[in-house]
N, C-alpha and C. Protein backbone atom coordinates (compact mmCIF):
# COMPACT_ATOMS: atom_id res chain seq x y z
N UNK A 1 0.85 -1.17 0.00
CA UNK A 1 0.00 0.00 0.00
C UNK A 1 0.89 1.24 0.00
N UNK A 2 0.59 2.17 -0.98
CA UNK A 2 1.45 3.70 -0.56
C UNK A 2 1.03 4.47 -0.15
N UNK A 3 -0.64 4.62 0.02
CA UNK A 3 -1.54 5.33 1.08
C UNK A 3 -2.60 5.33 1.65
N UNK A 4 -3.50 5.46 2.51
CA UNK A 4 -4.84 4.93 2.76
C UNK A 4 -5.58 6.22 3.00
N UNK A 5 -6.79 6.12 2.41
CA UNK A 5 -7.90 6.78 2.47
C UNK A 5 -7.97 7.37 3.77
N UNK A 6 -7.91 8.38 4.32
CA UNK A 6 -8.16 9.08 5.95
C UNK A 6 -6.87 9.50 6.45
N UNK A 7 -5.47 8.84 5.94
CA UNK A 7 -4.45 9.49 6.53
C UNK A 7 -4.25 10.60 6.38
N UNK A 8 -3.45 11.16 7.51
CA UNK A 8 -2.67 12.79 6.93
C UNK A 8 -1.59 12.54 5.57
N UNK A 9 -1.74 13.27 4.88
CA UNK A 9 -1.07 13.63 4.08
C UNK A 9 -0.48 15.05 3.74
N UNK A 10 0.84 14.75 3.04
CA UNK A 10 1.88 15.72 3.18
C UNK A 10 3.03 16.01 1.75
N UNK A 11 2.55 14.88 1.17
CA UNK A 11 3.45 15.17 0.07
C UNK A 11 2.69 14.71 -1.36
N UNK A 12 3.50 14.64 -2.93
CA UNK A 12 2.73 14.47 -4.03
C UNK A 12 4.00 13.70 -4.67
N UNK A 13 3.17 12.85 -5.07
CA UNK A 13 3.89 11.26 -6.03
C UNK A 13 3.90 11.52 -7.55
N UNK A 14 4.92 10.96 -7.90
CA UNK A 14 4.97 10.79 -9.51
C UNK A 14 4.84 9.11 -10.14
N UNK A 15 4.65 8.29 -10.43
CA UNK A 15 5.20 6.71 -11.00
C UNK A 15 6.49 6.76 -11.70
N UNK A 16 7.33 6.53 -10.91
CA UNK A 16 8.72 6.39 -12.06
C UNK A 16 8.55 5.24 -12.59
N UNK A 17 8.14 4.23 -12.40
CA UNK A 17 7.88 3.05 -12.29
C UNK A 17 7.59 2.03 -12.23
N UNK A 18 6.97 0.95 -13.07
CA UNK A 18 5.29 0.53 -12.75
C UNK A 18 4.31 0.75 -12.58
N UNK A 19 3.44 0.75 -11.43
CA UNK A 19 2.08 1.05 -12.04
C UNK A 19 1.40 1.04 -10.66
N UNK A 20 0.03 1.91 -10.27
CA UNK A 20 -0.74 1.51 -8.93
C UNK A 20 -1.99 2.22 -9.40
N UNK A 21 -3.35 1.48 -8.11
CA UNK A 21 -4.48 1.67 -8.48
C UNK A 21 -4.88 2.87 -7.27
N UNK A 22 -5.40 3.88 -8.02
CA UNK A 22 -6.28 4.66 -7.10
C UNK A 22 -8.07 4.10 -6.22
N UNK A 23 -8.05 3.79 -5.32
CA UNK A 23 -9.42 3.23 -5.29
C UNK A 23 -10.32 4.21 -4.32
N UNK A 24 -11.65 4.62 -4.06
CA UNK A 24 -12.96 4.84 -3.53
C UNK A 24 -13.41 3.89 -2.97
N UNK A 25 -12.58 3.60 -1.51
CA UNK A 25 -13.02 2.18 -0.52
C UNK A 25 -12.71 0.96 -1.81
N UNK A 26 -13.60 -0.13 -1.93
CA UNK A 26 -13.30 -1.44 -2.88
C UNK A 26 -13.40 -0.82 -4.65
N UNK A 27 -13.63 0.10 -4.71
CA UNK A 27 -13.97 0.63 -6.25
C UNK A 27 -12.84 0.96 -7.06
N UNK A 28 -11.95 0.30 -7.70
CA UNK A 28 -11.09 1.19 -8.99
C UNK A 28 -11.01 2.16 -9.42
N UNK A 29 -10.63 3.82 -9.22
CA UNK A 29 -11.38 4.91 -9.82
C UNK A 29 -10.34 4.67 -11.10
N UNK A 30 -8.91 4.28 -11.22
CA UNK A 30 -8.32 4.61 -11.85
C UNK A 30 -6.77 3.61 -11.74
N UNK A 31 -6.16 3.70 -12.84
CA UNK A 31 -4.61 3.01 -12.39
C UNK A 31 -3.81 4.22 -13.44
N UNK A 32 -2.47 4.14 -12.67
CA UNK A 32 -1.62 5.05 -12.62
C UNK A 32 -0.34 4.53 -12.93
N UNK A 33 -0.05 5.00 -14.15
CA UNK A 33 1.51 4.32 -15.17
C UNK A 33 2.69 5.68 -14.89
N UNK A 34 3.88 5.53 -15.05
CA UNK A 34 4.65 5.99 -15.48
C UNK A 34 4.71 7.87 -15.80
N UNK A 35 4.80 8.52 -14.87
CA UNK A 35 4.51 10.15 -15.19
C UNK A 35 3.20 10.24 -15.15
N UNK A 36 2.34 9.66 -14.29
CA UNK A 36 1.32 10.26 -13.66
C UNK A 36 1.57 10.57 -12.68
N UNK A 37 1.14 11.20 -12.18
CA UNK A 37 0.92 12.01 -10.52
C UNK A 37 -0.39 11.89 -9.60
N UNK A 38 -0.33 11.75 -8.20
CA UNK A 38 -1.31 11.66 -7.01
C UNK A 38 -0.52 12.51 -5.88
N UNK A 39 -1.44 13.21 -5.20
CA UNK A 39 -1.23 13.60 -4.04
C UNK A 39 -0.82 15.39 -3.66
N UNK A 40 -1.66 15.45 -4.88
CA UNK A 40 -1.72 17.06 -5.33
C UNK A 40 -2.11 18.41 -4.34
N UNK A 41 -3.65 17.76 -3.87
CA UNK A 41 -3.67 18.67 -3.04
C UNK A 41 -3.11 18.43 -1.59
N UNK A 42 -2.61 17.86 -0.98
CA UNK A 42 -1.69 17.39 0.06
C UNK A 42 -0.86 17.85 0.14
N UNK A 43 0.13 18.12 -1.14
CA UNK A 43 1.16 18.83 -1.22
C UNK A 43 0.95 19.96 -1.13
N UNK A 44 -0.18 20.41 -1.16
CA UNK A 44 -0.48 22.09 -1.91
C UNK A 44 -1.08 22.67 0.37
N UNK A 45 -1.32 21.67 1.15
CA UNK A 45 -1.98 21.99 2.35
C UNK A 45 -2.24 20.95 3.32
N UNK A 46 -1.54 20.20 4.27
CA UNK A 46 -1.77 18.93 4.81
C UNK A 46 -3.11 18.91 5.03
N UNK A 47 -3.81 17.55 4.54
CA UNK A 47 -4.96 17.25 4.62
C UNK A 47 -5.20 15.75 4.56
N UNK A 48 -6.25 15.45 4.39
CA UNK A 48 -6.39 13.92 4.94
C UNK A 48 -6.49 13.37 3.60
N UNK A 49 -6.09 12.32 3.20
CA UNK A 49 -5.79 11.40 1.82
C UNK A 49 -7.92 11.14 1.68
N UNK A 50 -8.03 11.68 0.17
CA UNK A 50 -9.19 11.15 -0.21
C UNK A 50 -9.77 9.81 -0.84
N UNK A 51 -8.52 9.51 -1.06
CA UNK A 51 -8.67 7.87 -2.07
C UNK A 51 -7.35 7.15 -1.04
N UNK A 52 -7.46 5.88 -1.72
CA UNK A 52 -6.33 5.13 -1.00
C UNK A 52 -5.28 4.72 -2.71
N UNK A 53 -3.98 4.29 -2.68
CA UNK A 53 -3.26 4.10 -3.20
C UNK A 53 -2.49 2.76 -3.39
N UNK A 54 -2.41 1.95 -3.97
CA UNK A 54 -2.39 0.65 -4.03
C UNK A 54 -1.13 0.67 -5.34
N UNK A 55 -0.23 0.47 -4.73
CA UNK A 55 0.98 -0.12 -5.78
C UNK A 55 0.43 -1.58 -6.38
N UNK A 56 0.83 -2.21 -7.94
CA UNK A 56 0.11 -3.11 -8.37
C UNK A 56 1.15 -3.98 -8.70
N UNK A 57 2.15 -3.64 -8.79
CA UNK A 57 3.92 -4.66 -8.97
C UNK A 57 4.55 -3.42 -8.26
N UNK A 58 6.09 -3.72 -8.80
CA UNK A 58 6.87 -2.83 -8.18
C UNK A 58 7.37 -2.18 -8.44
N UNK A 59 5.92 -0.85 -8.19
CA UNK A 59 6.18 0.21 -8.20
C UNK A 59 7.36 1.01 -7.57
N UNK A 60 8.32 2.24 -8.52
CA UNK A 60 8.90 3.13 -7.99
C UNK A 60 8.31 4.55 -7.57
N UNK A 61 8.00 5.03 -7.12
CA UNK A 61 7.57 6.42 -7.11
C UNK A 61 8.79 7.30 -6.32
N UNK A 62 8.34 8.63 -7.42
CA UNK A 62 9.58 9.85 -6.61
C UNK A 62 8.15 10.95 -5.97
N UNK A 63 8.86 11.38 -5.36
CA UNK A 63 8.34 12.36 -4.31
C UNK A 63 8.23 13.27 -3.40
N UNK A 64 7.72 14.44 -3.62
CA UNK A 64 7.99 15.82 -3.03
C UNK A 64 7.43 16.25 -1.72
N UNK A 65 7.88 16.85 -0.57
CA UNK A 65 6.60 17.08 0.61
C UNK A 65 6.49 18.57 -0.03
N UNK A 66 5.35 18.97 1.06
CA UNK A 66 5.08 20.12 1.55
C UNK A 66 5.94 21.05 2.04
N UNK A 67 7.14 20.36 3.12
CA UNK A 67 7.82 21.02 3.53
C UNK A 67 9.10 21.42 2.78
N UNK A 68 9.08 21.29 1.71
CA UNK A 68 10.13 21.51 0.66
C UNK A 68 9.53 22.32 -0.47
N UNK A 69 8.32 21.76 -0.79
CA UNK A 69 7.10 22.73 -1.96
C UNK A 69 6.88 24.10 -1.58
N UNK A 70 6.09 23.53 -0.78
CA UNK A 70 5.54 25.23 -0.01
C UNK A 70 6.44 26.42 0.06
N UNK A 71 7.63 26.07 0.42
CA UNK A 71 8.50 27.43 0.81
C UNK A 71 9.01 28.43 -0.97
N UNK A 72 8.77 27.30 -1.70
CA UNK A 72 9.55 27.46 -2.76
C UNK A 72 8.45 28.34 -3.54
N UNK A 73 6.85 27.99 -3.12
CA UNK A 73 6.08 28.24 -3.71
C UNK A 73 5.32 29.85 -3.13
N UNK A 74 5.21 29.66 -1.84
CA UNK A 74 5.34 31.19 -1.14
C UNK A 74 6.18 32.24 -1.64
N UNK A 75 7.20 31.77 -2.22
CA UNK A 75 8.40 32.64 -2.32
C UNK A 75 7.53 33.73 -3.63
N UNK A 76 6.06 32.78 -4.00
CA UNK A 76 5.66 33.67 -5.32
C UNK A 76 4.15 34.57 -4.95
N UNK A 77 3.90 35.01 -4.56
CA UNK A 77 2.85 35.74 -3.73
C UNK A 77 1.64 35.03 -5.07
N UNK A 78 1.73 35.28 -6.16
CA UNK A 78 0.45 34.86 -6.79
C UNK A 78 0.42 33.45 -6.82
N UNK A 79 1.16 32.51 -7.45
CA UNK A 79 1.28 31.73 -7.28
C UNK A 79 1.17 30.77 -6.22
N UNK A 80 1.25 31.08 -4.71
CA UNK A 80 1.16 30.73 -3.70
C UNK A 80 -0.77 31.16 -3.84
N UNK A 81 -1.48 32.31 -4.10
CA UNK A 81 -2.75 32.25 -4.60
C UNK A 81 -3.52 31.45 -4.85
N UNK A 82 -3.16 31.22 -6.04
CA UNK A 82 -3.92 30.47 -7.07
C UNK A 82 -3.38 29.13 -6.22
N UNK A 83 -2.64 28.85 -5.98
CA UNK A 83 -2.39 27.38 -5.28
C UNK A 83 -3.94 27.10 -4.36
N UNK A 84 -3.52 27.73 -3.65
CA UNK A 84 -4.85 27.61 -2.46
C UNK A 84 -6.39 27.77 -2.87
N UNK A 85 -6.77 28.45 -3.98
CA UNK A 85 -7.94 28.46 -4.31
C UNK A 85 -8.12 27.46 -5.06
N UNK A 86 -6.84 26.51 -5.55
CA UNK A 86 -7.40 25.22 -6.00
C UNK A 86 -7.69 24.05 -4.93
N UNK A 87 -6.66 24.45 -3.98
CA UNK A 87 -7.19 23.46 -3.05
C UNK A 87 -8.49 23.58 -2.25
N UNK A 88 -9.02 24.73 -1.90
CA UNK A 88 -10.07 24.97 -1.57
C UNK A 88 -11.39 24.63 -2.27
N UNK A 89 -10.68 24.97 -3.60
CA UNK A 89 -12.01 24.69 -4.32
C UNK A 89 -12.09 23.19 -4.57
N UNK A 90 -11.07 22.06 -4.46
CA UNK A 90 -11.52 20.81 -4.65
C UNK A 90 -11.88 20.36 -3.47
N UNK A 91 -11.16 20.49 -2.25
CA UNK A 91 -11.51 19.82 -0.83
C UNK A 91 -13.23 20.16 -0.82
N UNK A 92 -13.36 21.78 -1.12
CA UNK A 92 -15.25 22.21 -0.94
C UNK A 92 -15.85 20.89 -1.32
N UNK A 93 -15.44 20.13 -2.58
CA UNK A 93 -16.15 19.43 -3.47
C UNK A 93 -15.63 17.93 -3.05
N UNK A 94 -15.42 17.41 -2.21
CA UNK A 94 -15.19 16.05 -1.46
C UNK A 94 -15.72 15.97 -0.24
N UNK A 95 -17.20 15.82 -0.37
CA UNK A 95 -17.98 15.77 1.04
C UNK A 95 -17.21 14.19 1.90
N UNK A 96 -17.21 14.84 3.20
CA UNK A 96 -16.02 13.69 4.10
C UNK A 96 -14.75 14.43 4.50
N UNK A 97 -14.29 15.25 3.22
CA UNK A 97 -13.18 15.32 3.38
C UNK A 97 -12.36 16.42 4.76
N UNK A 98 -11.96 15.90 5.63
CA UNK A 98 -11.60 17.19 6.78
C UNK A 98 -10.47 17.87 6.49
N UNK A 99 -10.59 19.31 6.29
CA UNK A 99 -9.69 20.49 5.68
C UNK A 99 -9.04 20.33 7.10
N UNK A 100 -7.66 20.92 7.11
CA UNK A 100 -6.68 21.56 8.15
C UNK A 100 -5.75 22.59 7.30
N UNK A 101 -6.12 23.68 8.17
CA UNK A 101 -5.65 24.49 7.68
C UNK A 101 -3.70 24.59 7.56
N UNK A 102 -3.41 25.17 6.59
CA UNK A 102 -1.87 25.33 6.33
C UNK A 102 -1.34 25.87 7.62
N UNK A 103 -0.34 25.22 7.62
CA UNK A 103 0.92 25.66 8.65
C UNK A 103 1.21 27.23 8.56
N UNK A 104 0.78 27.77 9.67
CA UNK A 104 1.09 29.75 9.79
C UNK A 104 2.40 29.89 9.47
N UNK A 105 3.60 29.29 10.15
CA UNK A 105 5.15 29.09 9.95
C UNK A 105 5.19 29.20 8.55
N UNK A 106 4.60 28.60 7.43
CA UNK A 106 5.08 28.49 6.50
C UNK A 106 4.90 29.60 5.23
């Protein structure tokens, strides 16, 4: 497993590597090859994982936190913007999902 549905989350994945399934509890939403990406808005604001993540062989994934993103991304006043109104605007739209707000420090 590389993540479960309800954890905190903190960082965003790429597939270098093989392959994994996104699932909605037992449901398939999706599988994930090679230069796809998960874990978008996590990276963008710690928040709780909406899907769970299921490596399907052996998978490589590379991967960025928050605490390395964020600073780089603040550094851009708009950009740091528009970041957050995407996360806002998708978390609005995942009933379940519990927002925590961004780290003040950062």
């Amino acid at each position: 497993m590389v993540s479960e549905a309800g954890d905190s989350g903190d960082s965003f994945y790429v597939v270098d590597q093989g392959s994994v399934r996104v699932l909605d509890q037992d449901r398939v939403v999706r599988t994930m090859v090679r230069g796809e990406g998960f874990g978008e808005i996590a990276l963008l604001g710690r928040t709780t994982r909406t899907m769970t993540v299921r490596a399907v062989d052996d998978a490589r994934l590379c991967g960025i936190s928050s605490d390395v993103f964020i600073p780089a991304l603040t550094s851009m006043t708009e950009a740091r913007a528009a970041a957050e109104a995407t996360r806002r605007s998708y978390l609005g739209h995942s009933p379940g999902t519990v927002q925590q707000e961004p780290d003040p420090r950062q």
